[in-house]
C-alpha atoms as a PDB file:
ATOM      1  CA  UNK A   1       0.000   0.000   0.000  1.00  0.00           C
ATOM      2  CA  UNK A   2       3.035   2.466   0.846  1.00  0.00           C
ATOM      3  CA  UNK A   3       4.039   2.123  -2.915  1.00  0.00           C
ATOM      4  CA  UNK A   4       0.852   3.476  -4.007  1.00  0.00           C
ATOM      5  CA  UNK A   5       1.011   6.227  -2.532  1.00  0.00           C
ATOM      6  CA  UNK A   6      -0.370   5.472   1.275  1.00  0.00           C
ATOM      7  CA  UNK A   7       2.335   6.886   2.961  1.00  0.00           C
ATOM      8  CA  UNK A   8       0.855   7.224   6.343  1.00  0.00           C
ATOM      9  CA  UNK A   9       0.294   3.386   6.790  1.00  0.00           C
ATOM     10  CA  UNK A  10       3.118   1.860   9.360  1.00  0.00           C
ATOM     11  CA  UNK A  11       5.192  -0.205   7.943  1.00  0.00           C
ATOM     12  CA  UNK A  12       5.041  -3.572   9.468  1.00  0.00           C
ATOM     13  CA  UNK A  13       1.494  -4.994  11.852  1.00  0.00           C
ATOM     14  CA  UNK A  14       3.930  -4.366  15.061  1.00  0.00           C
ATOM     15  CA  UNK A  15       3.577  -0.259  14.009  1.00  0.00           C
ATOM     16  CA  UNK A  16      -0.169  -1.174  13.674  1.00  0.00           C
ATOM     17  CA  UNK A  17      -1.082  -2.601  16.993  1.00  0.00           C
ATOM     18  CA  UNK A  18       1.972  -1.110  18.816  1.00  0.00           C
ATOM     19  CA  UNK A  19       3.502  -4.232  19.453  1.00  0.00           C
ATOM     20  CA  UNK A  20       6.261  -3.511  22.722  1.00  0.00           C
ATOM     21  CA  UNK A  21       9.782  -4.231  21.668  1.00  0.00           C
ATOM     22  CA  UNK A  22      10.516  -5.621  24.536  1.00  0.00           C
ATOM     23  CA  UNK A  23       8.715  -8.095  26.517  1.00  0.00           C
ATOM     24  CA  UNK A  24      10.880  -8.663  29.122  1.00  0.00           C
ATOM     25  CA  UNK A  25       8.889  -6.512  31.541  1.00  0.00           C
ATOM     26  CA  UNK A  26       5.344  -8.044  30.813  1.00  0.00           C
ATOM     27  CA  UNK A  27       6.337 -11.729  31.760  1.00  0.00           C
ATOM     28  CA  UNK A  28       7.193 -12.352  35.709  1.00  0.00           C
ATOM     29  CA  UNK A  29       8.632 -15.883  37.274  1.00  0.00           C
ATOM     30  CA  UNK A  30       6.333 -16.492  39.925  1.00  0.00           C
ATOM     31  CA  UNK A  31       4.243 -19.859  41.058  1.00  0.00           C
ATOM     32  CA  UNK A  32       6.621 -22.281  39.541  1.00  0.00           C
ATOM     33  CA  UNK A  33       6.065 -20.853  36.146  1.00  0.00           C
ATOM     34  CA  UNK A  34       5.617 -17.342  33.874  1.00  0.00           C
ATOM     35  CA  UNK A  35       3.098 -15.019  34.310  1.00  0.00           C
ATOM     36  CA  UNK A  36       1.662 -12.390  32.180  1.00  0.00           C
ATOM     37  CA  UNK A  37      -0.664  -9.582  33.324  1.00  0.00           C
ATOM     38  CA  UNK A  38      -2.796  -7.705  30.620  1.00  0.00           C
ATOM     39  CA  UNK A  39      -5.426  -5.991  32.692  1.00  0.00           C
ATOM     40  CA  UNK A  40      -8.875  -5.882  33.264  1.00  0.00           C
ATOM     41  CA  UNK A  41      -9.047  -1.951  31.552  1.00  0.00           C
ATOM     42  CA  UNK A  42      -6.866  -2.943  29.031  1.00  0.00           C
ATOM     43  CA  UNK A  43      -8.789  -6.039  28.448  1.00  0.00           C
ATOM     44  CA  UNK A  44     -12.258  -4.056  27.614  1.00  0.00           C
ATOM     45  CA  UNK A  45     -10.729  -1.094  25.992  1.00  0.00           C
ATOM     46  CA  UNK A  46      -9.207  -3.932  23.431  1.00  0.00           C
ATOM     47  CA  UNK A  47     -12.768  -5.111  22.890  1.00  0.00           C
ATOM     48  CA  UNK A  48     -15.008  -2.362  23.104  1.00  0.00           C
ATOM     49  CA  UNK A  49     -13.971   0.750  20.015  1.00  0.00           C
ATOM     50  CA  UNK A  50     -14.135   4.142  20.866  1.00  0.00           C
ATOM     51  CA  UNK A  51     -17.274   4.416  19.189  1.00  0.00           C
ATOM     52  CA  UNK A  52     -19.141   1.881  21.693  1.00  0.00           C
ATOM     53  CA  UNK A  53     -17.418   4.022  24.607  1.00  0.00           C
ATOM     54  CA  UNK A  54     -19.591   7.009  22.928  1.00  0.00           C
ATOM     55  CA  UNK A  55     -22.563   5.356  22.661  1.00  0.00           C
ATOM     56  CA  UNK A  56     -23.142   4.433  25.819  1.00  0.00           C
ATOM     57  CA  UNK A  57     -25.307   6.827  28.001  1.00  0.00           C
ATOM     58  CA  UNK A  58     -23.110   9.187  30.443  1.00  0.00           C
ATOM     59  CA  UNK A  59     -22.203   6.962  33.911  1.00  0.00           C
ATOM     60  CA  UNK A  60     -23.227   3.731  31.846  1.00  0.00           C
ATOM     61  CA  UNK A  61     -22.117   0.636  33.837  1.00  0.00           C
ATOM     62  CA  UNK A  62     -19.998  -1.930  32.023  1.00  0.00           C
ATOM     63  CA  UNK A  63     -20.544  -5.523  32.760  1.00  0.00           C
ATOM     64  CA  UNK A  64     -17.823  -8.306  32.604  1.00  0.00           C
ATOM     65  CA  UNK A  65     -17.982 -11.861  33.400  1.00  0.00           C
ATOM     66  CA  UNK A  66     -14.962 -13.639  34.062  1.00  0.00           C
ATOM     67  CA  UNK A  67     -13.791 -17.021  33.465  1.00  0.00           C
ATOM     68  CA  UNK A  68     -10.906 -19.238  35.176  1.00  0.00           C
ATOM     69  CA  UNK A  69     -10.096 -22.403  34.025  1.00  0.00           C
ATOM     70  CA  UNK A  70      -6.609 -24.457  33.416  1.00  0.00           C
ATOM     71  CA  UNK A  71      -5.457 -26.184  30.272  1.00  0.00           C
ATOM     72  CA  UNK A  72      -2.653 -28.767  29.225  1.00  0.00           C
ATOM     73  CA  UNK A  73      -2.917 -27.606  25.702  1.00  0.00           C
ATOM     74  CA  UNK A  74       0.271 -30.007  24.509  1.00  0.00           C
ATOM     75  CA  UNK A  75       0.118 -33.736  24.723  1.00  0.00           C
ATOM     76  CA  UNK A  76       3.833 -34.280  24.062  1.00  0.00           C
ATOM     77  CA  UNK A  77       4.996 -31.317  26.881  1.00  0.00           C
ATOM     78  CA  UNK A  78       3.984 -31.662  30.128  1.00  0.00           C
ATOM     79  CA  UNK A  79       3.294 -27.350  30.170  1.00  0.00           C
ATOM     80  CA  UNK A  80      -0.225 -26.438  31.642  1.00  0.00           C
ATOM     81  CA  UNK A  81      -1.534 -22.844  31.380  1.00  0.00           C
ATOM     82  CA  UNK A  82      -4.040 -21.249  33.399  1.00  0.00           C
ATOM     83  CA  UNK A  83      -5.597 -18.222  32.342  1.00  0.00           C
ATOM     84  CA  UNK A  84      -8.195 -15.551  33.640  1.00  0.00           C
ATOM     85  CA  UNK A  85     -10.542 -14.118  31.358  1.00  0.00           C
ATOM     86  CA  UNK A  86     -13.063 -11.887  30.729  1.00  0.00           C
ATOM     87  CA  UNK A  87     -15.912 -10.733  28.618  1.00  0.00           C
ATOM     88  CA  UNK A  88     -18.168  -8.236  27.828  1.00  0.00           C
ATOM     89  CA  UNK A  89     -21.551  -8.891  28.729  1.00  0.00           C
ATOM     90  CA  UNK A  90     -23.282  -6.558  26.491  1.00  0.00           C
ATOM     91  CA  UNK A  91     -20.584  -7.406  23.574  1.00  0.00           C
ATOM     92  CA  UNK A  92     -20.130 -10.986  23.715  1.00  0.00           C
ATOM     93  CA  UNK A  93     -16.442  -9.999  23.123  1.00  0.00           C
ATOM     94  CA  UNK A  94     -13.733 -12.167  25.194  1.00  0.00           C
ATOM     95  CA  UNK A  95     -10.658 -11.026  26.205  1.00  0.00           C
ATOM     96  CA  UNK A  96      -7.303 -12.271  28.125  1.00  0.00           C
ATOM     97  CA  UNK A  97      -6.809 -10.646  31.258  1.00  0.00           C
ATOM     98  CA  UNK A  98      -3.980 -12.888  32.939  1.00  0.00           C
ATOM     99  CA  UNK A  99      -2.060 -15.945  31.804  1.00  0.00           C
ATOM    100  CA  UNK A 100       0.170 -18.560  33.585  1.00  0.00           C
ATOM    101  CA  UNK A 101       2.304 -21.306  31.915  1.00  0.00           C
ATOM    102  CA  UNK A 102       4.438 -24.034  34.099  1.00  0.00           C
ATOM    103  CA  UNK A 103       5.158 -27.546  34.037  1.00  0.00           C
ATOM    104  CA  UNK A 104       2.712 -27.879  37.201  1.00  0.00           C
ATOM    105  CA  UNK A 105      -0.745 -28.209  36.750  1.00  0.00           C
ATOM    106  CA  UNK A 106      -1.466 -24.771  38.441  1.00  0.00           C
ATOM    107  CA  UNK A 107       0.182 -22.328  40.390  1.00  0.00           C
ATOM    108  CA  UNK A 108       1.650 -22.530  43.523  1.00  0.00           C
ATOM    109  CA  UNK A 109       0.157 -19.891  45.127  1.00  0.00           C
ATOM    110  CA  UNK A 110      -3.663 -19.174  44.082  1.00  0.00           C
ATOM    111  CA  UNK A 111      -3.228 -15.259  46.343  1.00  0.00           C
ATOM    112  CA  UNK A 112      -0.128 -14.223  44.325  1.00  0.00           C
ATOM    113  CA  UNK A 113      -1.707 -15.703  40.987  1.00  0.00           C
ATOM    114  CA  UNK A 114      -4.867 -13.600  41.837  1.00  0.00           C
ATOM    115  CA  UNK A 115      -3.232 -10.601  43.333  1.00  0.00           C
ATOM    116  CA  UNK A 116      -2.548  -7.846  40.579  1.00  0.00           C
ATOM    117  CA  UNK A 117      -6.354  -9.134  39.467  1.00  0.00           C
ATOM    118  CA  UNK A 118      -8.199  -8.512  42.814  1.00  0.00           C
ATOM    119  CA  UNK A 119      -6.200  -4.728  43.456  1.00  0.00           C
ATOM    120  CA  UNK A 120      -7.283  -3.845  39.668  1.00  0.00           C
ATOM    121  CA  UNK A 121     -10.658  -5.282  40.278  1.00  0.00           C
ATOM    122  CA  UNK A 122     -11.366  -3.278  43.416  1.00  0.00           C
ATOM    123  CA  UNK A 123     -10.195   0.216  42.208  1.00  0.00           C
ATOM    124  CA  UNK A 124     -12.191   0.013  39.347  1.00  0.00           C
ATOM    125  CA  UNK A 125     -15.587  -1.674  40.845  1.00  0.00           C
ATOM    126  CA  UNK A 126     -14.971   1.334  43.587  1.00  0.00           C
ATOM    127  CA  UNK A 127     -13.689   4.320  41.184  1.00  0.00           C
ATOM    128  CA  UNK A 128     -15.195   2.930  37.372  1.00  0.00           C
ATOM    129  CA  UNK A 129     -12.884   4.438  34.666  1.00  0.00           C
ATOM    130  CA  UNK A 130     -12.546   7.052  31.971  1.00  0.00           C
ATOM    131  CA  UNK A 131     -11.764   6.765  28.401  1.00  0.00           C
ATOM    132  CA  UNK A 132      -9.377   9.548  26.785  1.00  0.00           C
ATOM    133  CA  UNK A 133     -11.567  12.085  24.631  1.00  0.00           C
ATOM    134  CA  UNK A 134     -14.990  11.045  26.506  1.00  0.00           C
ATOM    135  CA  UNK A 135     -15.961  13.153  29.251  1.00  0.00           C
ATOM    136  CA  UNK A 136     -18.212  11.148  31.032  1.00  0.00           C
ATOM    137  CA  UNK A 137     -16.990   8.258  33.648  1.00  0.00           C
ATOM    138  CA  UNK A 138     -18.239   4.262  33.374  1.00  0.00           C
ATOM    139  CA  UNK A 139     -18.513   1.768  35.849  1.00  0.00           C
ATOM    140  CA  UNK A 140     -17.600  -1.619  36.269  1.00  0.00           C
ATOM    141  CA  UNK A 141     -19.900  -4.836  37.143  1.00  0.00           C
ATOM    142  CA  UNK A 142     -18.393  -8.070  37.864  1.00  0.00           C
ATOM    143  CA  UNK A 143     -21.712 -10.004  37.142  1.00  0.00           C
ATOM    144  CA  UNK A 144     -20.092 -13.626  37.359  1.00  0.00           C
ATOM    145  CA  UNK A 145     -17.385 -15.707  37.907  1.00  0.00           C
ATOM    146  CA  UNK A 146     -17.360 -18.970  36.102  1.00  0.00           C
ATOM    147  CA  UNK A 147     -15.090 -21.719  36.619  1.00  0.00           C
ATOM    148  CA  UNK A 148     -15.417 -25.686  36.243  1.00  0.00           C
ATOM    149  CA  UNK A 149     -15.420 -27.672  39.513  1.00  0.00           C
ATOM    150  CA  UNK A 150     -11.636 -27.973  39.659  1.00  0.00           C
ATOM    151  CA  UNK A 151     -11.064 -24.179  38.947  1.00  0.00           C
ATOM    152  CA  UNK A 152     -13.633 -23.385  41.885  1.00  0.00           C
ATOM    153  CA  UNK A 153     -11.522 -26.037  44.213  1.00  0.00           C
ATOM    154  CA  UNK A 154      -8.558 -25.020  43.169  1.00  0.00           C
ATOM    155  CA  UNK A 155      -9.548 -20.802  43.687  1.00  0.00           C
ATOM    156  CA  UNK A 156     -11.144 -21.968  47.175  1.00  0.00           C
ATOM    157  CA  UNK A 157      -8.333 -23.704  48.406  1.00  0.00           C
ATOM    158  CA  UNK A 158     -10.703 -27.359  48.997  1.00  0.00           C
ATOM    159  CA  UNK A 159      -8.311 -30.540  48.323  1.00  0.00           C
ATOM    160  CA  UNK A 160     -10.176 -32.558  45.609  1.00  0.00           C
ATOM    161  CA  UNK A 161      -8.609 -36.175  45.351  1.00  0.00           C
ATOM    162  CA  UNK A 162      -9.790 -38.614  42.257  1.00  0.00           C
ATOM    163  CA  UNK A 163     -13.244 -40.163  43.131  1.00  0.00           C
ATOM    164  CA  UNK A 164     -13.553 -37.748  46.404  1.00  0.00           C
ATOM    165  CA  UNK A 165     -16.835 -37.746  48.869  1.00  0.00           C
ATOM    166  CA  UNK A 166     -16.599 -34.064  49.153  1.00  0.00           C
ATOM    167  CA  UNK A 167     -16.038 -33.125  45.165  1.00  0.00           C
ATOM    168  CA  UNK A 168     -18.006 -29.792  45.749  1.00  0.00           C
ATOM    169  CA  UNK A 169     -18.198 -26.377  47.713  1.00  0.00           C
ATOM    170  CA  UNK A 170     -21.632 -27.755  49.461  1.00  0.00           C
ATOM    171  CA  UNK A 171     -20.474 -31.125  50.491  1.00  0.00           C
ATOM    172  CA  UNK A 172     -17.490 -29.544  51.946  1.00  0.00           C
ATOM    173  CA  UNK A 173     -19.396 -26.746  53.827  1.00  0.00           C
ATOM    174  CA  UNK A 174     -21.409 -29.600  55.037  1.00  0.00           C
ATOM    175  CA  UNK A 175     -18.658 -31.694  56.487  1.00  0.00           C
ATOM    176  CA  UNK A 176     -16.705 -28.722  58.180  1.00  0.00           C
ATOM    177  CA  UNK A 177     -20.174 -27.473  59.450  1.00  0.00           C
ATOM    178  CA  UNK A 178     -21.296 -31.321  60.818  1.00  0.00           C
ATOM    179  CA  UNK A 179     -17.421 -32.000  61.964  1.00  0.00           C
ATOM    180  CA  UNK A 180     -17.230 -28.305  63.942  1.00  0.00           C
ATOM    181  CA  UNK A 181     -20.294 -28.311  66.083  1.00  0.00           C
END
């Protein structure tokens, strides 16, 4: 396009969508593995075009769901990822707001894995946000959580072995609640 006269096109799709030369800052060693943080805010403003942000009504509440789940997406390497996502509710448009790769089956540490996700998630649920050129501010709704039983055991900390009595968050409130009184 450039030799036809488009001069103000970038040059290569890494101009386009501002690919960072270096990545070295973006990936942490933490949990037995790499971690990447992308961001709840950056998440929805990746989804959601300036022209949605000026659509919606001034104060307009945004509403995310997010997803957890864990992966072994190689047969042959014994990597597992684990990844929190999100999506807009009113956009049906997923995004990746954290991801974790090791050769365990999940992190070490479910606080640390959750931590830069919880502090972002509680500044903007309490302050909402602002997009550059709109004047208005949005807020954010975290409307659900979804996870499959082994996510939710794994987030809540509940020991799961194969074939267990107590696979689920209710059988294991029961037990502690029979067992302690």
């Amino acid at each position: 396009m450039r030799k036809h006269g488009h001069t103000e096109l970038p040059k290569s799709a890494k101009t386009l969508l501002k690919t960072p030369r270096n990545t070295s800052g973006l990936i942490r060693n933490f949990c037995g593995g790499e971690y990447w943080y992308g961001g709840i805010l950056d998440g929805i403003k990746s989804r959601l075009t300036f022209g949605d942000f000026q659509n919606f009504q001034p104060g307009h509440t945004v509403t995310i769901d997010i997803f957890v789940d864990g992966i072994s997406p190689y047969k042959s390497a014994k990597k597992h990822l684990c990844a929190i996502a999100g999506c807009v509710v009113e956009q049906k448009k997923p995004f990746e707001i954290a991801l974790w790769c090791g050769n365990i089956k999940e992190p070490d540490d479910v606080d640390q894995f959750f931590e830069d996700f919880v502090a972002e998630a509680k500044v903007l649920l309490r302050d909402g946000f602002r997009i550059d050129g709109i004047p208005s501010t949005f807020s954010l709704k975290i409307d659900k959580y979804i996870g499959d039983a082994l996510a939710r055991a794994w987030m809540l900390r509940i020991v799961v072995p194969p074939h267990s009595f107590h696979c689920c968050e209710r059988c294991v409130y029961i037990y502690f609640f029979f067992c302690c009184f």
